[in-house]
C-alpha atoms as a PDB file:
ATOM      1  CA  UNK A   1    -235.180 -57.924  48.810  1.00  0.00           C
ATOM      2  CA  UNK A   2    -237.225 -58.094  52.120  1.00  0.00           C
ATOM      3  CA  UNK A   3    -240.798 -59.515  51.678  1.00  0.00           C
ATOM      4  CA  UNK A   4    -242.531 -56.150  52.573  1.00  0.00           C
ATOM      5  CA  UNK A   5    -240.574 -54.226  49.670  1.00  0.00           C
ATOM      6  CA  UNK A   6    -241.202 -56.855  47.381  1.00  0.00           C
ATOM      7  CA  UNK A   7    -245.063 -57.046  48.294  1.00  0.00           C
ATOM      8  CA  UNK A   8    -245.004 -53.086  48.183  1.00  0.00           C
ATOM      9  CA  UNK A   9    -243.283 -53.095  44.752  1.00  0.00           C
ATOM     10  CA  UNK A  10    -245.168 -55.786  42.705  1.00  0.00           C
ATOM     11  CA  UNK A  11    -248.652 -56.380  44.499  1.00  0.00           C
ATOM     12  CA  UNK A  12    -250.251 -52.777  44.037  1.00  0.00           C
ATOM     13  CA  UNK A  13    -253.739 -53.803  44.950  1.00  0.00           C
ATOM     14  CA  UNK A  14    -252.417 -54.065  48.900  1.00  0.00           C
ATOM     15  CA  UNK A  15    -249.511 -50.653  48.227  1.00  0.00           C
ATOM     16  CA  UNK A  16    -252.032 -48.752  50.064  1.00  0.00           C
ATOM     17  CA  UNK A  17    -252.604 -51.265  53.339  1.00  0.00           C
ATOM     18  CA  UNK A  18    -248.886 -51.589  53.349  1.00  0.00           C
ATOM     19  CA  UNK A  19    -247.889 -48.553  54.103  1.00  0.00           C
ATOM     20  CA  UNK A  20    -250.481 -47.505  56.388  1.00  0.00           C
ATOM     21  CA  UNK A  21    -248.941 -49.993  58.160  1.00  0.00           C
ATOM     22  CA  UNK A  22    -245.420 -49.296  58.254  1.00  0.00           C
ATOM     23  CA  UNK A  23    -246.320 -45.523  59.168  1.00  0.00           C
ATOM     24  CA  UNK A  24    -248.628 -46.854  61.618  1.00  0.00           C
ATOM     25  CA  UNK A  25    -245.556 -49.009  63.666  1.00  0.00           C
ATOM     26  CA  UNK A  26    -242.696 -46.359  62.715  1.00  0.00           C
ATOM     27  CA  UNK A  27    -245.109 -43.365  63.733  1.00  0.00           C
ATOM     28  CA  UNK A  28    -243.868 -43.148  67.502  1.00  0.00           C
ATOM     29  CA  UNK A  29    -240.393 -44.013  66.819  1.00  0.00           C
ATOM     30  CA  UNK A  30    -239.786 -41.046  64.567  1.00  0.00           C
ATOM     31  CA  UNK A  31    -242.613 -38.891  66.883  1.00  0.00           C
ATOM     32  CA  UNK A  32    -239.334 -39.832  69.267  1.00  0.00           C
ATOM     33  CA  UNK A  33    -236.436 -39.138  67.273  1.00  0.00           C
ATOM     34  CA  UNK A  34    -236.987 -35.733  65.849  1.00  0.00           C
ATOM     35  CA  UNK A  35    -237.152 -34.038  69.580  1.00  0.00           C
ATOM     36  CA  UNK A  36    -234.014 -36.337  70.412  1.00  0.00           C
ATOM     37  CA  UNK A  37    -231.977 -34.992  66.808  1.00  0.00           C
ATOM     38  CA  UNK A  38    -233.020 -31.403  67.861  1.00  0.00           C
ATOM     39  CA  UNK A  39    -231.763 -31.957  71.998  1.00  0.00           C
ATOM     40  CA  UNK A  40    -228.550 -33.573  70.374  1.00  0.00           C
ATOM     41  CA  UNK A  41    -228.060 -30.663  67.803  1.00  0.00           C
ATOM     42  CA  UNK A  42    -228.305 -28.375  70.653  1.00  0.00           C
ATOM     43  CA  UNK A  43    -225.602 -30.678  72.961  1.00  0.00           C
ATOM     44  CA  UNK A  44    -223.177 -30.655  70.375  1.00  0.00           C
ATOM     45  CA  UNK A  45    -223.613 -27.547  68.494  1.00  0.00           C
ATOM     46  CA  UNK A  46    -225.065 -25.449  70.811  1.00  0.00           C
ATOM     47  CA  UNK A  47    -227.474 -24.512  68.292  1.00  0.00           C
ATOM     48  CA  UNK A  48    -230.581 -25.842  66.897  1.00  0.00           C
ATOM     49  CA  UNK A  49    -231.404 -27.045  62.858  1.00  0.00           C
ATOM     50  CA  UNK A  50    -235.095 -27.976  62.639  1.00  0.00           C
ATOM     51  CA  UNK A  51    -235.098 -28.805  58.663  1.00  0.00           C
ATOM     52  CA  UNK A  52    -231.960 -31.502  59.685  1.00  0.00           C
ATOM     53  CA  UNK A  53    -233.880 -33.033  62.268  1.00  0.00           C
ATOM     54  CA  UNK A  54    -236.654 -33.345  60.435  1.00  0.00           C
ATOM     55  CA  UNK A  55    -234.737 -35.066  57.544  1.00  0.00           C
ATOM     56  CA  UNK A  56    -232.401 -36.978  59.905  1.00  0.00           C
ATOM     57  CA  UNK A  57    -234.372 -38.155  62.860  1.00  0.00           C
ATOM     58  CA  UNK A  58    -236.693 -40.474  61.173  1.00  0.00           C
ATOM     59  CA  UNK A  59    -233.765 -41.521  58.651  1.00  0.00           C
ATOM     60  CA  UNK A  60    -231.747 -41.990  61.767  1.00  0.00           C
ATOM     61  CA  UNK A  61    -234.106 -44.179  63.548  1.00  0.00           C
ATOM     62  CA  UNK A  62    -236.040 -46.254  60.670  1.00  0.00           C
ATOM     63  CA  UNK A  63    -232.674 -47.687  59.538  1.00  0.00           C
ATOM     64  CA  UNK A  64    -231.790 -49.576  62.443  1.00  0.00           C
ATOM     65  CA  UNK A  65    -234.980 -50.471  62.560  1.00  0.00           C
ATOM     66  CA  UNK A  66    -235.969 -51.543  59.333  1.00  0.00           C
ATOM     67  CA  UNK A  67    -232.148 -53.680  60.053  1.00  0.00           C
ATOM     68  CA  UNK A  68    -233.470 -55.194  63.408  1.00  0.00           C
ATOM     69  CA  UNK A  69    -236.571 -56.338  62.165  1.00  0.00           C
ATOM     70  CA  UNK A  70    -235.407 -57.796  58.770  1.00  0.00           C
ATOM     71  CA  UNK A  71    -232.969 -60.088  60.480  1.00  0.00           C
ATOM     72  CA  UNK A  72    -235.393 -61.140  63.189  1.00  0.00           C
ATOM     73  CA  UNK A  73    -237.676 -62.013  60.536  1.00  0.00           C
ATOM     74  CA  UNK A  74    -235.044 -64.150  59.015  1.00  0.00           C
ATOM     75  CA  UNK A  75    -234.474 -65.630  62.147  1.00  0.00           C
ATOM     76  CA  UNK A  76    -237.720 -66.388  62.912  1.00  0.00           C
ATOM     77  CA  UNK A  77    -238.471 -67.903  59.587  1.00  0.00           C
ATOM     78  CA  UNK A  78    -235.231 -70.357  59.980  1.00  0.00           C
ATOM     79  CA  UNK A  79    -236.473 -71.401  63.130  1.00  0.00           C
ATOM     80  CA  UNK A  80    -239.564 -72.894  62.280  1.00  0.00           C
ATOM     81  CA  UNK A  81    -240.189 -76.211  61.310  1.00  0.00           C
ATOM     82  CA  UNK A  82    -240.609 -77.217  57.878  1.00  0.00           C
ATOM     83  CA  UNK A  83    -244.356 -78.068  57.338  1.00  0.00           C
ATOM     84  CA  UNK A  84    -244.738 -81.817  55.894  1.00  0.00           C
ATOM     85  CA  UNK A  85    -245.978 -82.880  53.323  1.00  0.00           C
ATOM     86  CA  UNK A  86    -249.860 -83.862  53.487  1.00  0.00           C
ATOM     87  CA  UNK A  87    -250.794 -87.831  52.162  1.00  0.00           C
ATOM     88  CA  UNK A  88    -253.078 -87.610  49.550  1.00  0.00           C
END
């Protein structure tokens, strides 16, 4: 389980912060993705589903990036140096 899930799941008291948050960096990618489903829709169909692209575009496009960033987090976390240990 990814950090932010796990924070969103057990630390209620920050729930609220969380997920301003994730709408707030996820906003322009789905403000993005809906007009993109609905131009695709009309490229291959030659017809337009508004209700689909509103369920699909944002499913569409938070995926991969909800992927993307989880394993660059991992990365980044492997990649820095273990903190030693402070003499006492």
């Amino acid at each position: 389980m990814s950090p932010f899930l796990r924070a969103l799941a057990f630390h209620s008291g920050h729930r609220k912060q969380l997920l301003q948050g994730a709408f707030a960096s996820v906003g322009s990618l789905v403000a993005i993705a809906i007009p993109l489903d609905l131009l695709s829709q009309f490229l291959i169909f030659r017809e337009i589903h508004p209700g689909a692209a509103l369920l699909l575009g944002p499913v569409l496009i938070s995926t991969p990036y909800a992927v993307s960033r989880a394993m660059t987090n991992r990365i980044t976390q492997k990649s820095k140096p273990a903190a030693s240990p402070t003499a006492n």
